[in-house]
PDB file of N, CA and C in Angstrom:
ATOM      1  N   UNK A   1      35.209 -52.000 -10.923  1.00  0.00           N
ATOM      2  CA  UNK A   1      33.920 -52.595 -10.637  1.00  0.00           C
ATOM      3  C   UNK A   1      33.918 -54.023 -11.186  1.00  0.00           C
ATOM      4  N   UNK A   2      33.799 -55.010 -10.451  1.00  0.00           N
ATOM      5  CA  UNK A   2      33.507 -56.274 -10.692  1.00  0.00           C
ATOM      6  C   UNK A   2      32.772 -56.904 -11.953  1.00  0.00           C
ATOM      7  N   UNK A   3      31.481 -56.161 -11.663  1.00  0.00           N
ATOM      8  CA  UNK A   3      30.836 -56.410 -12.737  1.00  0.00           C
ATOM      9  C   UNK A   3      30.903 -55.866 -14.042  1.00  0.00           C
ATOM     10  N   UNK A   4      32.029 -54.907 -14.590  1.00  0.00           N
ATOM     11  CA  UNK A   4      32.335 -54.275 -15.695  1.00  0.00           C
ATOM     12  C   UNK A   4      33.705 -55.554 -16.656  1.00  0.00           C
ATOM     13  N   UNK A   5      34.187 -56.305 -15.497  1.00  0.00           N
ATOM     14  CA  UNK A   5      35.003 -57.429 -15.659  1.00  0.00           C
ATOM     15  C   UNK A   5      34.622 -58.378 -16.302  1.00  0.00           C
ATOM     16  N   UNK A   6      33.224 -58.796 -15.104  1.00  0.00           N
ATOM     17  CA  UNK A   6      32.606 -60.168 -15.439  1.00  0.00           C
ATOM     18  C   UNK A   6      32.225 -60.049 -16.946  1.00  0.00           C
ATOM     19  N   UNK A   7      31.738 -58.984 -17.553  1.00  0.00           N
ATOM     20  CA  UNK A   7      30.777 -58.442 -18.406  1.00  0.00           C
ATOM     21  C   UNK A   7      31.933 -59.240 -19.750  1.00  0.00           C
ATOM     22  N   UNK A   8      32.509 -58.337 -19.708  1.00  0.00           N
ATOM     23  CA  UNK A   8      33.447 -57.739 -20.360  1.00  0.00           C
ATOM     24  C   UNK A   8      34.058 -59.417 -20.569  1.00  0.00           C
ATOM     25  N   UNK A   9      33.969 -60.434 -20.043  1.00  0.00           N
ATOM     26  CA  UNK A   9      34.771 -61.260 -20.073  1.00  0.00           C
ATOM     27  C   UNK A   9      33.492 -62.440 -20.960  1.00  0.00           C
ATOM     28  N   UNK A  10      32.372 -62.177 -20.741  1.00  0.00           N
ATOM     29  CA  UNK A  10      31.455 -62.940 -21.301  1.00  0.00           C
ATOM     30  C   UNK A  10      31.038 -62.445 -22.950  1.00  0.00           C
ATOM     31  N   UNK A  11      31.726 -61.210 -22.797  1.00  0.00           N
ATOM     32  CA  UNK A  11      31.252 -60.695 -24.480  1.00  0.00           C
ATOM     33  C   UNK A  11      32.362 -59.670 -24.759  1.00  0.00           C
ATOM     34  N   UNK A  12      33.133 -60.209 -25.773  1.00  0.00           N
ATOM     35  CA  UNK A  12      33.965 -58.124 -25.696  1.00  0.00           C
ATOM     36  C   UNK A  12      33.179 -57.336 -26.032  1.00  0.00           C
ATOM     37  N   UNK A  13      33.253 -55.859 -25.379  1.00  0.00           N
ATOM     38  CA  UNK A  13      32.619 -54.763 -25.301  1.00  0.00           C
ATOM     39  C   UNK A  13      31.211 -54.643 -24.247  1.00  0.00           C
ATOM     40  N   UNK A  14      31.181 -55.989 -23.754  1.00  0.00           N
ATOM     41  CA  UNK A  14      30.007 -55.904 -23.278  1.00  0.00           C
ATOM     42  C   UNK A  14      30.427 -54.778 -21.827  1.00  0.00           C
ATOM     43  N   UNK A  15      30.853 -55.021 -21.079  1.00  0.00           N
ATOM     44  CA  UNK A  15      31.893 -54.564 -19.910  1.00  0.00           C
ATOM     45  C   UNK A  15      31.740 -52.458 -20.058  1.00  0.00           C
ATOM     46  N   UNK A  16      32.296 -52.653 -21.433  1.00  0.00           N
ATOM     47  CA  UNK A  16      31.803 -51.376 -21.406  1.00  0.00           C
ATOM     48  C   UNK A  16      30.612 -50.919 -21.665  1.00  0.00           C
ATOM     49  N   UNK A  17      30.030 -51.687 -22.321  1.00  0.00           N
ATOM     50  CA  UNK A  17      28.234 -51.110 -22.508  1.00  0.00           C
ATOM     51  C   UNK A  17      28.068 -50.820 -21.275  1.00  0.00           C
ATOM     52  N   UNK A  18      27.992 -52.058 -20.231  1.00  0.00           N
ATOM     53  CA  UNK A  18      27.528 -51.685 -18.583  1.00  0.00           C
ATOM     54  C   UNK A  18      28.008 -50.707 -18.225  1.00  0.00           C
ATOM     55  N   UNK A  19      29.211 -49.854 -18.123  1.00  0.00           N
ATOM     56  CA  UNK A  19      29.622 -49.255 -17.587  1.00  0.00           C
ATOM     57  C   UNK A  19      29.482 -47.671 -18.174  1.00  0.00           C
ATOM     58  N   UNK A  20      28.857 -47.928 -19.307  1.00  0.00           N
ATOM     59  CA  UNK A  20      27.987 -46.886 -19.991  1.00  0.00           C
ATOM     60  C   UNK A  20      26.599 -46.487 -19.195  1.00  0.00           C
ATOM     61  N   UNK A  21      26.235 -47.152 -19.481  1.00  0.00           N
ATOM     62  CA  UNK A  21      24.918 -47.324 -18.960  1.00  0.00           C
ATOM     63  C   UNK A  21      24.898 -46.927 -17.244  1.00  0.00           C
ATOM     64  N   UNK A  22      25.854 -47.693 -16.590  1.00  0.00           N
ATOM     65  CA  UNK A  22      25.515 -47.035 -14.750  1.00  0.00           C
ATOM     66  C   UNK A  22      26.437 -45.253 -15.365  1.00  0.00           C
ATOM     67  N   UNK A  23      26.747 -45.253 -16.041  1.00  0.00           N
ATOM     68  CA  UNK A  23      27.122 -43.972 -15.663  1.00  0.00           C
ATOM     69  C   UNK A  23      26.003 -42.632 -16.087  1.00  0.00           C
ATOM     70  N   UNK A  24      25.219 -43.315 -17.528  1.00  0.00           N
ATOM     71  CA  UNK A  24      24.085 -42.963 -17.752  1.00  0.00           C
ATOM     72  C   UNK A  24      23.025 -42.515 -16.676  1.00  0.00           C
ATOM     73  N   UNK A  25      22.567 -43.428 -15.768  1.00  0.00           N
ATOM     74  CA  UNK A  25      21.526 -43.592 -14.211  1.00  0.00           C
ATOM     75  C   UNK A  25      22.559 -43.017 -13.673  1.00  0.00           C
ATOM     76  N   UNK A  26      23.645 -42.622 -13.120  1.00  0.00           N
ATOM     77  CA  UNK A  26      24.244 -41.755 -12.618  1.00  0.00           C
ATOM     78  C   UNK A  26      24.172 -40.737 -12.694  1.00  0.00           C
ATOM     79  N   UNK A  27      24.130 -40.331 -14.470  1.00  0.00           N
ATOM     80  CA  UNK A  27      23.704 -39.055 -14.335  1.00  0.00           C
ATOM     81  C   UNK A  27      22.154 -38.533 -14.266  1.00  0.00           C
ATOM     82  N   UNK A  28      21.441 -39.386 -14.441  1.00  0.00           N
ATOM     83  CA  UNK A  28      19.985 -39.275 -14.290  1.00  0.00           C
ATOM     84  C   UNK A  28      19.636 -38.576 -12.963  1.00  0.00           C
ATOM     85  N   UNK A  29      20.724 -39.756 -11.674  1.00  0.00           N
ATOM     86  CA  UNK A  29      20.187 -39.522 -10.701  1.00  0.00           C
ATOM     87  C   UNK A  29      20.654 -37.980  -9.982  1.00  0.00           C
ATOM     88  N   UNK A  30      21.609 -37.523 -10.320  1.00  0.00           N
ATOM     89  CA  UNK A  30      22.288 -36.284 -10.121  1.00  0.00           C
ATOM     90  C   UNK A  30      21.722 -35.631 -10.898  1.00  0.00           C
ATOM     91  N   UNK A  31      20.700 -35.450 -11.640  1.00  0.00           N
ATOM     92  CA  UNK A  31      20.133 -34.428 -12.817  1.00  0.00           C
ATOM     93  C   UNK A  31      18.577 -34.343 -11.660  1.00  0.00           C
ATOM     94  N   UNK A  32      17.740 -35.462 -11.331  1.00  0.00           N
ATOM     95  CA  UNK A  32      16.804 -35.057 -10.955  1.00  0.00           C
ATOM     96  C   UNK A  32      16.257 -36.512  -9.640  1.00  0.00           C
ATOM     97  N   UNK A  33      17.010 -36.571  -8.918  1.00  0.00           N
ATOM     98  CA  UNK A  33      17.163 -37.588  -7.939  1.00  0.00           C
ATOM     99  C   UNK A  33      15.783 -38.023  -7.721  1.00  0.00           C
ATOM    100  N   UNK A  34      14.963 -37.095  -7.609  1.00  0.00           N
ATOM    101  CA  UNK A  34      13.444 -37.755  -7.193  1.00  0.00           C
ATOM    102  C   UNK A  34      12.576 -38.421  -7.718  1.00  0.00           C
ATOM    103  N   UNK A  35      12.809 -38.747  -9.052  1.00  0.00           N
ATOM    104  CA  UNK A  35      12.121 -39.178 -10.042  1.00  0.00           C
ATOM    105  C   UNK A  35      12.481 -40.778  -9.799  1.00  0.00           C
ATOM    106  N   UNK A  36      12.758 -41.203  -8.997  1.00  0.00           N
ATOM    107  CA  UNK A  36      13.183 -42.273  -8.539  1.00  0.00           C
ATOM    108  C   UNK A  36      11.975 -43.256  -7.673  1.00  0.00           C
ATOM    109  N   UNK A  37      11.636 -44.044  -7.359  1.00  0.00           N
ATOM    110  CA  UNK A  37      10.835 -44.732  -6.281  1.00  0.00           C
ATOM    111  C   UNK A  37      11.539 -45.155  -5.228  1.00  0.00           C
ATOM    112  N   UNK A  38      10.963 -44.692  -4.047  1.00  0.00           N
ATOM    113  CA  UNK A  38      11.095 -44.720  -2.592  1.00  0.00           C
ATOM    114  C   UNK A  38      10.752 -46.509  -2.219  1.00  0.00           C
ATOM    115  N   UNK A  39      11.778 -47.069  -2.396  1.00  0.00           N
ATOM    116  CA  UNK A  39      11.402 -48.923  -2.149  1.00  0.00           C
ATOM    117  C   UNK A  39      11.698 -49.207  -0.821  1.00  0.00           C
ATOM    118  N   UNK A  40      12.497 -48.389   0.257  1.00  0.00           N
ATOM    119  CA  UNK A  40      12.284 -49.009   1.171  1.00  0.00           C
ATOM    120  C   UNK A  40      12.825 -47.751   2.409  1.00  0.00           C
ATOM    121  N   UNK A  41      12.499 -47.557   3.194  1.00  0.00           N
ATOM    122  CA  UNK A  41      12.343 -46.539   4.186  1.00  0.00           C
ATOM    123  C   UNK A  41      13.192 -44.876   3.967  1.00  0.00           C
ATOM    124  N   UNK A  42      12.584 -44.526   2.964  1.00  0.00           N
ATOM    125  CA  UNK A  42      13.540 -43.413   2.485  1.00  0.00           C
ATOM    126  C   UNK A  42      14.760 -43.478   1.712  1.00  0.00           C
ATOM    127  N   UNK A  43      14.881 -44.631   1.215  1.00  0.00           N
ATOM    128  CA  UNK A  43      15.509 -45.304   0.062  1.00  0.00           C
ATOM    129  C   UNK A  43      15.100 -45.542  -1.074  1.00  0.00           C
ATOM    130  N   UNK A  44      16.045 -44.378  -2.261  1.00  0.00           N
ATOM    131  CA  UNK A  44      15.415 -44.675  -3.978  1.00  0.00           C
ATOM    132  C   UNK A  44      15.763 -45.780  -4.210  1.00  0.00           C
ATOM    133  N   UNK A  45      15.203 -46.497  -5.788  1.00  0.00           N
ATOM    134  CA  UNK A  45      16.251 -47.363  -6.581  1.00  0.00           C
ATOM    135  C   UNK A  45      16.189 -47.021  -7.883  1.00  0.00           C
ATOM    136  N   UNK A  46      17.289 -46.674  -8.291  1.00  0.00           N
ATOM    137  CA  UNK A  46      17.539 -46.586 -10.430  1.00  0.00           C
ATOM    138  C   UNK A  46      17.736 -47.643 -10.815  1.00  0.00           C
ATOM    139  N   UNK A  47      17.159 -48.263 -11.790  1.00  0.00           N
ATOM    140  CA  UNK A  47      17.151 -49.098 -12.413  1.00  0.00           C
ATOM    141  C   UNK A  47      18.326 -48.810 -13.635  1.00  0.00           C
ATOM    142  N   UNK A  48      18.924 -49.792 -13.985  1.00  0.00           N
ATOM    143  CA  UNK A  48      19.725 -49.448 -15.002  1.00  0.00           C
ATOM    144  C   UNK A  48      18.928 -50.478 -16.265  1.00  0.00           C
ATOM    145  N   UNK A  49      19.220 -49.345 -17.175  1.00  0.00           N
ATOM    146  CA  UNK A  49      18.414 -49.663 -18.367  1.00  0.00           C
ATOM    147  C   UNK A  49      18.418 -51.337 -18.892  1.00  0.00           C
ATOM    148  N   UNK A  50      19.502 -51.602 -19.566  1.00  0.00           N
ATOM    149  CA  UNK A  50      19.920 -52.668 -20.306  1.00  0.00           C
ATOM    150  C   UNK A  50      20.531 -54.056 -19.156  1.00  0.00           C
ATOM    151  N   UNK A  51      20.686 -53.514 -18.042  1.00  0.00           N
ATOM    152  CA  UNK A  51      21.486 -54.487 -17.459  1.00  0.00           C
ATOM    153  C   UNK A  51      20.777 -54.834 -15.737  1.00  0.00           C
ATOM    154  N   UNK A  52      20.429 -55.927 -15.026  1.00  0.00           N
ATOM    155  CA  UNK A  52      19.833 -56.504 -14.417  1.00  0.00           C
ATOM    156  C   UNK A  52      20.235 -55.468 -13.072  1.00  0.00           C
ATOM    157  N   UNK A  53      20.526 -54.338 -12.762  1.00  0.00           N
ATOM    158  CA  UNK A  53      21.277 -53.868 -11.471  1.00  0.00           C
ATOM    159  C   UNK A  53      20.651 -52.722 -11.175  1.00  0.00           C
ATOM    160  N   UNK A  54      20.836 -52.429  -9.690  1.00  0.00           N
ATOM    161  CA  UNK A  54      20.019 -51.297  -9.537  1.00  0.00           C
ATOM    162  C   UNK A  54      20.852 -51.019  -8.588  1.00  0.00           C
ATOM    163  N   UNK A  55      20.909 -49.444  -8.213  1.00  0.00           N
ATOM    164  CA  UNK A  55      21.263 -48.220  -7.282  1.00  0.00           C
ATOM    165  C   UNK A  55      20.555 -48.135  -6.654  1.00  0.00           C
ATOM    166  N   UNK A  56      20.664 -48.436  -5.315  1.00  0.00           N
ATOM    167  CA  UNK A  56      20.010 -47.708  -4.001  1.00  0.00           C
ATOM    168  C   UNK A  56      20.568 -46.979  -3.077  1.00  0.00           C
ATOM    169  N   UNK A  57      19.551 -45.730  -3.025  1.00  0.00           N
ATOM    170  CA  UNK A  57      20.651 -44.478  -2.677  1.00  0.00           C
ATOM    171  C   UNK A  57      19.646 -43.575  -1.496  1.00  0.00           C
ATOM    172  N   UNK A  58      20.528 -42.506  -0.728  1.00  0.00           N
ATOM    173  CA  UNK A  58      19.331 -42.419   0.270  1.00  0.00           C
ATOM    174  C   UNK A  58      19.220 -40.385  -0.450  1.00  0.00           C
ATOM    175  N   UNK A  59      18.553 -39.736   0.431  1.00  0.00           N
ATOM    176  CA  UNK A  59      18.850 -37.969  -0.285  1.00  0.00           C
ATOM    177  C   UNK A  59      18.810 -37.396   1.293  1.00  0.00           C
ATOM    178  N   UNK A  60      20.017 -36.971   1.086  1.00  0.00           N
ATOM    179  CA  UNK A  60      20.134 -36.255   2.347  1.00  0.00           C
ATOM    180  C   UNK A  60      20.467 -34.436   2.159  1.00  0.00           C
ATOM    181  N   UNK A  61      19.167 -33.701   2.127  1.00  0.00           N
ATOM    182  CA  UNK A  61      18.968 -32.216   2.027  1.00  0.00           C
ATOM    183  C   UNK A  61      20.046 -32.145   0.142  1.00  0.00           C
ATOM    184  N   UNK A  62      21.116 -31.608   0.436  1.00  0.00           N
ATOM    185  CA  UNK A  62      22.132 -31.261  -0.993  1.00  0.00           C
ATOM    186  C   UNK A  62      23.065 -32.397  -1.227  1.00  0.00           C
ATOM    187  N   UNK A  63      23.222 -34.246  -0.790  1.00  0.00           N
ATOM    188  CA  UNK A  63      23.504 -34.817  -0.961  1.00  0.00           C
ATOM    189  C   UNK A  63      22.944 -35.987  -1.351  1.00  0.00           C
ATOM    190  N   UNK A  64      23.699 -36.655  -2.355  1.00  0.00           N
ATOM    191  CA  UNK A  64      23.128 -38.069  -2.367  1.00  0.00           C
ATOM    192  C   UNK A  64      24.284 -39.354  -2.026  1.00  0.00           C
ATOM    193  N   UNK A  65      24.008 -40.333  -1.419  1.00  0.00           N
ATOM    194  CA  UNK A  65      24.434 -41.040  -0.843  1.00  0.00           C
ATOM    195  C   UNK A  65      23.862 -42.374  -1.715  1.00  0.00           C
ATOM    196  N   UNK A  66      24.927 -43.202  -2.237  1.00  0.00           N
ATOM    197  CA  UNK A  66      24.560 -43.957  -3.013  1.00  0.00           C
ATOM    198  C   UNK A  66      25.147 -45.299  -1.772  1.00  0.00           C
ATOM    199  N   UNK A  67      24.060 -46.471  -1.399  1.00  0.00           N
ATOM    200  CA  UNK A  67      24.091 -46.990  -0.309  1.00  0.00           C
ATOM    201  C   UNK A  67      24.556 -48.331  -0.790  1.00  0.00           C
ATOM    202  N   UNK A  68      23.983 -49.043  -2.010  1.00  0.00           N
ATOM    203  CA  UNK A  68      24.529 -50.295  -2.652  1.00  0.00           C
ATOM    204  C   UNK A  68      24.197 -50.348  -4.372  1.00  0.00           C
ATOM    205  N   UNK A  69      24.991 -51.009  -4.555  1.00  0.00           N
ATOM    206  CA  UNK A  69      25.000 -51.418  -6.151  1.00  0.00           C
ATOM    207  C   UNK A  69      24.988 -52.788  -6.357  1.00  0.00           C
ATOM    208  N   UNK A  70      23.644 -53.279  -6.784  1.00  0.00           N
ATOM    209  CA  UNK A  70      23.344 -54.450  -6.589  1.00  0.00           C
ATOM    210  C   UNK A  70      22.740 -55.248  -7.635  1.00  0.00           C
ATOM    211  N   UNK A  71      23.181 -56.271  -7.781  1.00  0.00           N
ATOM    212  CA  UNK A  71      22.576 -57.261  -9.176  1.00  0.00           C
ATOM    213  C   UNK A  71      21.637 -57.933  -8.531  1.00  0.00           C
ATOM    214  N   UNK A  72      20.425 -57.425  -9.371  1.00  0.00           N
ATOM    215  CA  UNK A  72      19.004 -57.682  -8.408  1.00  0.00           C
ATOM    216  C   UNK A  72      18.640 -59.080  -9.252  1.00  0.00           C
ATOM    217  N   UNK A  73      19.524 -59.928 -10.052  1.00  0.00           N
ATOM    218  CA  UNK A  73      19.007 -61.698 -10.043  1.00  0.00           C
ATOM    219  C   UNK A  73      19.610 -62.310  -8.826  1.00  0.00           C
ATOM    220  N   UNK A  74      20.233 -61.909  -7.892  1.00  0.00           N
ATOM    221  CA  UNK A  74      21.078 -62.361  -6.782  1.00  0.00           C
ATOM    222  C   UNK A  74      20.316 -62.174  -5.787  1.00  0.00           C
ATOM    223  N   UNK A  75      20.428 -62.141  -4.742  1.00  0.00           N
ATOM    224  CA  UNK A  75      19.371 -62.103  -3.842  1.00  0.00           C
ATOM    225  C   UNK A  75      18.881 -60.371  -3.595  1.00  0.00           C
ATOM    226  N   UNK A  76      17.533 -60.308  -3.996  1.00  0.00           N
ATOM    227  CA  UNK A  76      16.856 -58.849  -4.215  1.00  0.00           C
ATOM    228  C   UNK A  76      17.428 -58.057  -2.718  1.00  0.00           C
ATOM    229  N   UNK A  77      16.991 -59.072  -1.694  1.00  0.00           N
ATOM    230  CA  UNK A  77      17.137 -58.140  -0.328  1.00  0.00           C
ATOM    231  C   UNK A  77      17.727 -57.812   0.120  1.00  0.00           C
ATOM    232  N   UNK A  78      19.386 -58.218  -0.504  1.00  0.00           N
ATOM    233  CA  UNK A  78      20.760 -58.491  -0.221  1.00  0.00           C
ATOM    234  C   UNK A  78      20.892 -56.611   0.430  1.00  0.00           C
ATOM    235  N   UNK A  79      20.882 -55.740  -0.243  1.00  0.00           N
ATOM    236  CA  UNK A  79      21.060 -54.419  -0.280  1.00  0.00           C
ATOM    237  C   UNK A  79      20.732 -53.901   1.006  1.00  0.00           C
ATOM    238  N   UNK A  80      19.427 -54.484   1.602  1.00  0.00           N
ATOM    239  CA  UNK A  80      18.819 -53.704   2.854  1.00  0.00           C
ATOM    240  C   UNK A  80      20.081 -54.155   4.262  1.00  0.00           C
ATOM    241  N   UNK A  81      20.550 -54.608   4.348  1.00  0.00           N
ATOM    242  CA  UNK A  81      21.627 -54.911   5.323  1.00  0.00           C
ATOM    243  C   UNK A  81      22.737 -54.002   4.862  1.00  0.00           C
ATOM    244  N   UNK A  82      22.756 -52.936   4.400  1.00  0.00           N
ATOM    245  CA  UNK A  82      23.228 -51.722   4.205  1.00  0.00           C
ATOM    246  C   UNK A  82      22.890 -50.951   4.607  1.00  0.00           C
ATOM    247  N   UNK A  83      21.586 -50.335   4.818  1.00  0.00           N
ATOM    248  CA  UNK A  83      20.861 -49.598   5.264  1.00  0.00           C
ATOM    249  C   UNK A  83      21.035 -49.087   6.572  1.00  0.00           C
TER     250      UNK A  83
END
């Protein structure tokens, strides 16, 4: 992951904090997916705690489909051209 690099290159250890942390909202979202907000046509987003990025993911019946991983200071809307 790119951004576990960039991180990681601006602070040691930082790289891994991030990569703590999405794995953290990873498991959040596999523990109880709905607890999530619906931001754009049947699309969640997890926020990750400490770090500017968010998961947008769709729920399909016993799956989840994680659609983009996105650093939301970059352009917010960037993600929906995934969709």
């Amino acid at each position: 992951m790119q951004a576990v690099t960039w991180y990681e290159r601006q602070q040691r250890g930082l790289g891994i904090r991030f990569f703590e942390d999405f794995q953290q909202i990873l498991a959040r979202i596999q523990e109880s997916r709905h607890q999530f907000p619906e931001v754009y046509r049947g699309i969640r987003r997890a926020l990750l705690r400490k770090f500017p990025f968010g998961i947008f993911f769709n729920i399909y019946e016993n799956r989840t489909v994680v659609i983009a991983i996105a650093d939301l200071r970059r352009d917010p809307g960037r993600w929906q051209m995934r969709s």
